[in-house]
Protein backbone atom coordinates (compact mmCIF):
# COMPACT_ATOMS: atom_id res chain seq x y z
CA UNK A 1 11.35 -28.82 -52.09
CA UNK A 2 9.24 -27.61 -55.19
CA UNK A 3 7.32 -30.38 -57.08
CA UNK A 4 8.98 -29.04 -60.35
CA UNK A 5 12.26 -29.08 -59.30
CA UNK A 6 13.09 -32.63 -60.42
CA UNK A 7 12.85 -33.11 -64.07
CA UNK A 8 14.20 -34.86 -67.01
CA UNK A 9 16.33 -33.62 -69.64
CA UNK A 10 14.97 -31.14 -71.98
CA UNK A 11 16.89 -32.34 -75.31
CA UNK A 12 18.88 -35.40 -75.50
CA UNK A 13 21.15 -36.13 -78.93
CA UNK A 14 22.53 -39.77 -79.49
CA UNK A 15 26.08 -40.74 -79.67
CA UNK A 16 28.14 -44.06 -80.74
CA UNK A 17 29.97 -44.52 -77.87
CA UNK A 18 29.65 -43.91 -73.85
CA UNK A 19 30.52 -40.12 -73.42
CA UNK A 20 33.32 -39.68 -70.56
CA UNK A 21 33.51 -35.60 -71.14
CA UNK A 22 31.47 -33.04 -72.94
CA UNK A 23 32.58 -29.46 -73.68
CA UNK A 24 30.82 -26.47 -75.12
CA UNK A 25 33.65 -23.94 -76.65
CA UNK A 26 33.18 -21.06 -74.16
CA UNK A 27 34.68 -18.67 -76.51
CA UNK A 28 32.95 -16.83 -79.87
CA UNK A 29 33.92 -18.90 -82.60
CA UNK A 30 32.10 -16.73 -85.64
CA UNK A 31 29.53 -18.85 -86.66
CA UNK A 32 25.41 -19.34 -85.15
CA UNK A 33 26.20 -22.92 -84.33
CA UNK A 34 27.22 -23.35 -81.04
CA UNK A 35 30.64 -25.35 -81.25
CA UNK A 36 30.50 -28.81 -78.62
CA UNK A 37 33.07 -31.46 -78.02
CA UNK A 38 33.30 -34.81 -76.46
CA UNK A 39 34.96 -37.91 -75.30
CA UNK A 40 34.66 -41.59 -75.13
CA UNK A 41 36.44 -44.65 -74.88
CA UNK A 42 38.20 -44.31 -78.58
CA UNK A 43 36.84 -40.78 -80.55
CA UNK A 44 36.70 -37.26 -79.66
CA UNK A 45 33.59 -35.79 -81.35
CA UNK A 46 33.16 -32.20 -82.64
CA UNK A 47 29.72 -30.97 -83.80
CA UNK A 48 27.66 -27.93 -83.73
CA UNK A 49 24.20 -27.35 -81.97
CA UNK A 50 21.68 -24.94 -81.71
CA UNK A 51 18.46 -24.72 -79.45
CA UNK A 52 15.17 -23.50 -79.85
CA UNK A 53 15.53 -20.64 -77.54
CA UNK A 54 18.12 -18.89 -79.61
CA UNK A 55 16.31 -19.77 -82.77
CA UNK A 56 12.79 -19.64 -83.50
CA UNK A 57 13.05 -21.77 -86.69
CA UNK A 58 14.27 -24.59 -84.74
CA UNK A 59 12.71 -27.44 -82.57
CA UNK A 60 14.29 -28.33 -79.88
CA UNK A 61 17.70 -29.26 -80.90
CA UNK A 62 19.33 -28.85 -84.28
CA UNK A 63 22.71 -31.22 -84.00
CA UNK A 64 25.44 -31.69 -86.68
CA UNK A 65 28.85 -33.63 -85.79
CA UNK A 66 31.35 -32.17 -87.74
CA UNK A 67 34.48 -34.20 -87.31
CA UNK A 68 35.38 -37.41 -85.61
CA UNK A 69 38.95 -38.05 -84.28
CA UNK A 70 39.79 -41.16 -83.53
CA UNK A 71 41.96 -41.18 -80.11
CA UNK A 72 42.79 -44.75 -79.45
CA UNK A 73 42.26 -44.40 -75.07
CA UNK A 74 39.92 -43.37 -73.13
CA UNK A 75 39.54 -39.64 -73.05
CA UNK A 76 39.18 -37.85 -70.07
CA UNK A 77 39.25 -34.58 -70.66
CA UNK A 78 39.05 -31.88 -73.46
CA UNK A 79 39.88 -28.16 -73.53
CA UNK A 80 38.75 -25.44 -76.00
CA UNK A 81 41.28 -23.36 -77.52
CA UNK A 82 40.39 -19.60 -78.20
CA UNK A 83 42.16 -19.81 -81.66
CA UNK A 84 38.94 -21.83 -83.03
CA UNK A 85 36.76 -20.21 -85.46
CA UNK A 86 34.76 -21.12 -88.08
CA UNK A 87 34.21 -17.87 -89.49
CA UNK A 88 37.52 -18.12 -91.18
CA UNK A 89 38.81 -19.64 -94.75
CA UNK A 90 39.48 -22.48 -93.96
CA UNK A 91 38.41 -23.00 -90.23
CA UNK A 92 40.29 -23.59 -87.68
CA UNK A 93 39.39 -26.48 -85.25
CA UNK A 94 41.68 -26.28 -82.26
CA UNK A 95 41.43 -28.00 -78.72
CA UNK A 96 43.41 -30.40 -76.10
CA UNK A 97 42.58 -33.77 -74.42
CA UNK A 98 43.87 -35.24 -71.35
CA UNK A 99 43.66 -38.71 -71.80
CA UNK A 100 43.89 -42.45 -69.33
CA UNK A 101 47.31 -42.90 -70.60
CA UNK A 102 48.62 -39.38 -68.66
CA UNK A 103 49.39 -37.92 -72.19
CA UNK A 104 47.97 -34.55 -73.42
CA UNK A 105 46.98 -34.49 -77.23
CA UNK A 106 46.63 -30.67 -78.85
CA UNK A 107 44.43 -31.32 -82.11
CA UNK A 108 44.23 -29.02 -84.68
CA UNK A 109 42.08 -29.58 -87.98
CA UNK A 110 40.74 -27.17 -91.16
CA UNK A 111 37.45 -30.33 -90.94
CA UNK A 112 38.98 -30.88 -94.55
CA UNK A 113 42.28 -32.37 -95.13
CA UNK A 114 44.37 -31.07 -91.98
CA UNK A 115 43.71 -33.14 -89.11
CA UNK A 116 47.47 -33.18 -86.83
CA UNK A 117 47.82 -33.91 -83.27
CA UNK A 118 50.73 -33.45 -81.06
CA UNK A 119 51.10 -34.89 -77.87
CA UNK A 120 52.96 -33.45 -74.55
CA UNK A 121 53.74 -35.79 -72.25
CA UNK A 122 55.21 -35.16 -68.61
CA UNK A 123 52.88 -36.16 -66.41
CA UNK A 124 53.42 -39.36 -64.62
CA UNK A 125 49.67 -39.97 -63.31
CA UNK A 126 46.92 -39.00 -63.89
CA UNK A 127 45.47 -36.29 -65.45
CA UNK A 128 42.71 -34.17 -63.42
CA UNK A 129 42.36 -30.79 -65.29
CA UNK A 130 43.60 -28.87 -68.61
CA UNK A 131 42.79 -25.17 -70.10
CA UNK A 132 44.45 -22.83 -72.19
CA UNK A 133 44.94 -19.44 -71.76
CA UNK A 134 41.91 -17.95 -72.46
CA UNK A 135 43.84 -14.28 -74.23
CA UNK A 136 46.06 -15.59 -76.71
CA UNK A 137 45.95 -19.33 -76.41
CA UNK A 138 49.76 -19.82 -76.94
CA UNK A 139 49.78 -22.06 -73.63
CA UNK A 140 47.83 -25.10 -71.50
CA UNK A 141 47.67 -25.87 -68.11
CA UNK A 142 47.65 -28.92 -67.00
CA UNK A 143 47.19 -30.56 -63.42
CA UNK A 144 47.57 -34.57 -61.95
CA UNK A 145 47.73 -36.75 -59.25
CA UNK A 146 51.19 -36.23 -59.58
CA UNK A 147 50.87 -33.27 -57.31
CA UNK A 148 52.20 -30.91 -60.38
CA UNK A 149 50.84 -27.99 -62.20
CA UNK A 150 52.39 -27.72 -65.76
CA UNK A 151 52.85 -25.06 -68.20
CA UNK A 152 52.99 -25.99 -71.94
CA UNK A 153 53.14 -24.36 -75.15
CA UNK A 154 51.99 -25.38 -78.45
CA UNK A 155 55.29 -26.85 -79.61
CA UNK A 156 54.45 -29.08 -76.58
CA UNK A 157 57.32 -27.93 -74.34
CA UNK A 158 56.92 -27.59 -70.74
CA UNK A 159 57.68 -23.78 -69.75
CA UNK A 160 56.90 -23.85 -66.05
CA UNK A 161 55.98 -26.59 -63.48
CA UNK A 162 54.65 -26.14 -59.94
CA UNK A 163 54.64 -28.52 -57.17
CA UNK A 164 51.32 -29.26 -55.34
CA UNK A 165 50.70 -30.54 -51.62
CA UNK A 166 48.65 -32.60 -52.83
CA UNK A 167 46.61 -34.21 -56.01
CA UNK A 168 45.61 -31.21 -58.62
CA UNK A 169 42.28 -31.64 -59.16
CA UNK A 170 40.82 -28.32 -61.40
CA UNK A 171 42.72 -25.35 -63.30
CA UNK A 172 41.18 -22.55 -64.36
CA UNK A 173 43.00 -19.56 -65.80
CA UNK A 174 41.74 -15.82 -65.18
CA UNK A 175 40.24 -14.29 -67.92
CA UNK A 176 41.88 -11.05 -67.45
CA UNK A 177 45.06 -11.27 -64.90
CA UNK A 178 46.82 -13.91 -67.11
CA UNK A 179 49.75 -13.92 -64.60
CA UNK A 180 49.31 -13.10 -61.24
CA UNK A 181 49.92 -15.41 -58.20
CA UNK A 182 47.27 -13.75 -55.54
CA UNK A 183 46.53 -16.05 -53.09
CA UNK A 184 45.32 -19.90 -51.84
CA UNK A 185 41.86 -20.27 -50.59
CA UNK A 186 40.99 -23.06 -47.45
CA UNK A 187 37.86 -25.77 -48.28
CA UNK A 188 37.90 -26.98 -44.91
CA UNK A 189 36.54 -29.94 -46.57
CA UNK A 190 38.13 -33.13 -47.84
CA UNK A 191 38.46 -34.05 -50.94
CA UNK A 192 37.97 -31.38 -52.81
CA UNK A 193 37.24 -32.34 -56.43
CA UNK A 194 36.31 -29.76 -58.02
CA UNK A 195 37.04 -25.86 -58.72
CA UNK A 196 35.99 -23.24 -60.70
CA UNK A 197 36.07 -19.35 -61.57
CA UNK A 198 33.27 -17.22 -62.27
CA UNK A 199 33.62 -15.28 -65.11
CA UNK A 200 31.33 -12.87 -64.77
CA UNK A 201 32.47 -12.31 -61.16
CA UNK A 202 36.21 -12.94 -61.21
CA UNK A 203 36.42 -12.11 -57.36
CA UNK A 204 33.81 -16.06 -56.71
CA UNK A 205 35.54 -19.07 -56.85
CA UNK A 206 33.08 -22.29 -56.68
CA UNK A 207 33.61 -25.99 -55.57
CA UNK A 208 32.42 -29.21 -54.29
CA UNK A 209 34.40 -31.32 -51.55
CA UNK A 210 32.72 -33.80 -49.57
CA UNK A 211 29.16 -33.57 -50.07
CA UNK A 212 29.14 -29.72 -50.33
CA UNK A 213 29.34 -26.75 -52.58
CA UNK A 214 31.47 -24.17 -51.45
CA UNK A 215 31.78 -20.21 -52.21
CA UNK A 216 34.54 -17.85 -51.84
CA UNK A 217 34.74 -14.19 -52.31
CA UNK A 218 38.52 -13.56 -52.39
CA UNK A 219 38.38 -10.10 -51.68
CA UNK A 220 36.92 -11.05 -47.83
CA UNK A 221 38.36 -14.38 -46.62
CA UNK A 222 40.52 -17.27 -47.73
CA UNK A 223 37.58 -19.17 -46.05
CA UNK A 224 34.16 -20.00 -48.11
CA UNK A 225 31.50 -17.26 -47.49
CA UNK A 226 28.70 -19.68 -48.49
CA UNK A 227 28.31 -23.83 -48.46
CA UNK A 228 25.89 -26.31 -48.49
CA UNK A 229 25.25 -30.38 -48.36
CA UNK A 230 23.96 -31.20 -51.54
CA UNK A 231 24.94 -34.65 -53.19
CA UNK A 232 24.88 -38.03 -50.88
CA UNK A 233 27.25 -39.58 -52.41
CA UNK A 234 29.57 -37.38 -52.74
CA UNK A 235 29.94 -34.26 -54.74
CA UNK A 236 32.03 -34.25 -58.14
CA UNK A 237 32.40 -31.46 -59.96
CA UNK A 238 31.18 -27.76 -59.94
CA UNK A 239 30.94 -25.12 -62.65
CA UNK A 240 29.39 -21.80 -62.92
CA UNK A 241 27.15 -20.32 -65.21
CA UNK A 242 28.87 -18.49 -68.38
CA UNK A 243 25.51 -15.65 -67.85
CA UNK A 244 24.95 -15.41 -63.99
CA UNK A 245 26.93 -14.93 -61.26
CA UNK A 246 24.23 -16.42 -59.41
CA UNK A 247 23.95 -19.58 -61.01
CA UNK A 248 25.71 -23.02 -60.60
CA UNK A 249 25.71 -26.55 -61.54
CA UNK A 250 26.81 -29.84 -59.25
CA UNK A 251 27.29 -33.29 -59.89
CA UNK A 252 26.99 -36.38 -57.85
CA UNK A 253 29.24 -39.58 -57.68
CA UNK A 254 27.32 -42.20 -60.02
CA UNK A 255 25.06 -44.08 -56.80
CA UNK A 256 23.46 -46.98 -56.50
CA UNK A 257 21.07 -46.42 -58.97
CA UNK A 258 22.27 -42.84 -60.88
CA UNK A 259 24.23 -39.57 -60.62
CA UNK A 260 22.87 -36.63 -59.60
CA UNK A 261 23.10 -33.40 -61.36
CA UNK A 262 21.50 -30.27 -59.92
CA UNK A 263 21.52 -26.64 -60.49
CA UNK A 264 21.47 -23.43 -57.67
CA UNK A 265 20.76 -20.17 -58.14
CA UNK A 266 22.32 -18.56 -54.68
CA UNK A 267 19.17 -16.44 -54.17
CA UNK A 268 17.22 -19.89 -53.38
CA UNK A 269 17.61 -22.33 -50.90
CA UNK A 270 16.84 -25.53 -52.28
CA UNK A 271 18.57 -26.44 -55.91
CA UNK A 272 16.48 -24.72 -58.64
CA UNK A 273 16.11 -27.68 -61.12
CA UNK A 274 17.47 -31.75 -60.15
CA UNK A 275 18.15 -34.30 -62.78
CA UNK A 276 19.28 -37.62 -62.86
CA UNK A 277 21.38 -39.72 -64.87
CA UNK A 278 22.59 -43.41 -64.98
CA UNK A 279 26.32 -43.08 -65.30
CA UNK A 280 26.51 -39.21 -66.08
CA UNK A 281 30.20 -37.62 -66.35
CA UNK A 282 31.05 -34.45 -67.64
CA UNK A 283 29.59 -31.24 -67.16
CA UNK A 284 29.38 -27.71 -68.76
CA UNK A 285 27.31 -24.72 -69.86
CA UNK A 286 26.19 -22.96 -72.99
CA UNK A 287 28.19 -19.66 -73.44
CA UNK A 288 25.05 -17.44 -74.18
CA UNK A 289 21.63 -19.78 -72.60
CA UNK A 290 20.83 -20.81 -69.53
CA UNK A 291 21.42 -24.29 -70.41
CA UNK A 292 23.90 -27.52 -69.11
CA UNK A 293 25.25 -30.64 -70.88
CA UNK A 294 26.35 -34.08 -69.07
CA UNK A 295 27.40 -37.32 -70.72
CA UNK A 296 25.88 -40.30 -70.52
CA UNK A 297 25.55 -44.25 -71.50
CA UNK A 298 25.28 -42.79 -75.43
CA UNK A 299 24.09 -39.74 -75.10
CA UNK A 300 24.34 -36.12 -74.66
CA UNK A 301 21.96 -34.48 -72.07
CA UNK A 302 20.69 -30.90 -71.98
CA UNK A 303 18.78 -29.02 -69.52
CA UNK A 304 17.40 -25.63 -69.57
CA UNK A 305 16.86 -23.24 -66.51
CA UNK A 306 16.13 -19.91 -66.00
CA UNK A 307 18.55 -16.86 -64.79
């Protein structure tokens, strides 16, 4: 392995309390900032962020939070809605959490005087993955270790609900074919924890089970075309790149000492940057850089990469 390869994070911004999820919004939301969420044990935190290497006036990391909302539980997860924009008069602040006490929460705020949440409950355990329709953003997905899929829209009423073998662990809706059933893909590997589309290459689908990452192209075989060992204690979650269909990132189960996050590029053999962190959870990357944030012990974490 390359000297270089293992190295520590390039920006780091300080938060009040330990950060269980982080979220950029993947979609355009009309403003420079970049718009990033996340979780703890009682507040979901909105701010805005931009980086050095999409402007030159800045150093390093420019962070502002916006808006605090209190959430009384642990939060476990948090999903963008496409509706957000700040662009407009007044803005619009939308997004969902999944949450320790199986409840969803949809939030919506104006950062001024509107700040209403609704929550949808159903689910009775607990809560592995949430997204909403990334078109229109009139509904969320939702899956548990309730072996269910749900369907809900923004009046929080369930309008569809599929049974699972087993645990749901990841949903991910396609950015284009908003409602088409194609076909189930095989990890070979148990457990699978994690799954996720590539959106610039709709026809990938990416996970970690066991201590692997796996590949599909679901135009060949229901059966990975690529896969590799990479986390010793376990792999936990996988997501792809919002700029390359080439590039991935991988997390480790916490060890005895820290949790390993990595980054691949699939024309390289050996992960093309490692990092470590004690107690890291949460994991996702900026729509337009080359750049990943993980939580941490009261902190955000952000590494950079190249294409």
């Amino acid at each position: 392995m390359k000297q270089d390869a293992s190295r520590n994070a390039a920006y780091t911004v300080d938060c009040e309390d330990y950060v269980h999820v982080v979220e950029f919004n993947p979609f355009e939301n009309g403003d420079s900032g970049n718009l990033i969420a996340y979780g703890g044990n009682n507040y979901v935190v909105i701010g805005t962020c931009t980086f050095q290497e999409e402007e030159a006036d800045v150093e390093g990391i420019q962070y502002k939070t916006l808006r605090t909302f209190h959430h009384g539980v642990r939060v476990d997860g948090i999903a963008w809605s496409p509706e957000t924009r700040l662009d407009s008069l007044p803005p619009v602040i939308k997004f969902c959490t999944s949450a320790a006490d199986m409840k969803i929460r949809l939030f919506t705020s104006d950062l001024q005087d509107k700040n209403e949440y609704k929550v949808l409950e159903g689910h009775t355990d607990f809560i592995n993955g949430l997204v909403f329709d990334p078109k229109e953003g009139q509904e969320i997905a939702s899956v548990s270790d309730d072996h269910t899929c749900r369907i809900w829209n923004l009046e929080g009423v369930q309008t569809a609900h599929f049974v699972l073998h087993s645990p749901g662990m990841s949903v991910c809706w396609h950015p284009e074919e908003t409602f088409k059933a194609i076909l189930s893909l095989e990890s070979e590997q148990v457990p699978l924890m994690s799954a996720h589309w590539c959106l610039k290459n709709t026809f990938k689908v990416g996970a970690v089970a066991g201590n692997d990452w796996l590949i599909w192209d679901i135009t060949r075989s229901s059966y990975p075309q690529n896969k590799r060992p990479v986390h010793m204690d376990r792999a936990c979650l996988f997501r792809w790149s919002t700029i390359s269909e080439n590039l991935f990132a991988t997390t480790g189960y916490p060890g005895k000492m820290a949790s390993q996050f990595q980054i691949h590029h699939l024309g390289h053999p050996q992960p093309i940057l490692m990092g470590s962190v004690a107690v890291g959870s949460g994991l996702s990357w900026h729509r337009t850089l080359p750049l990943c944030v993980i939580g941490g012990d009261h902190k955000l974490l952000f590494w950079v990469t190249e294409v």
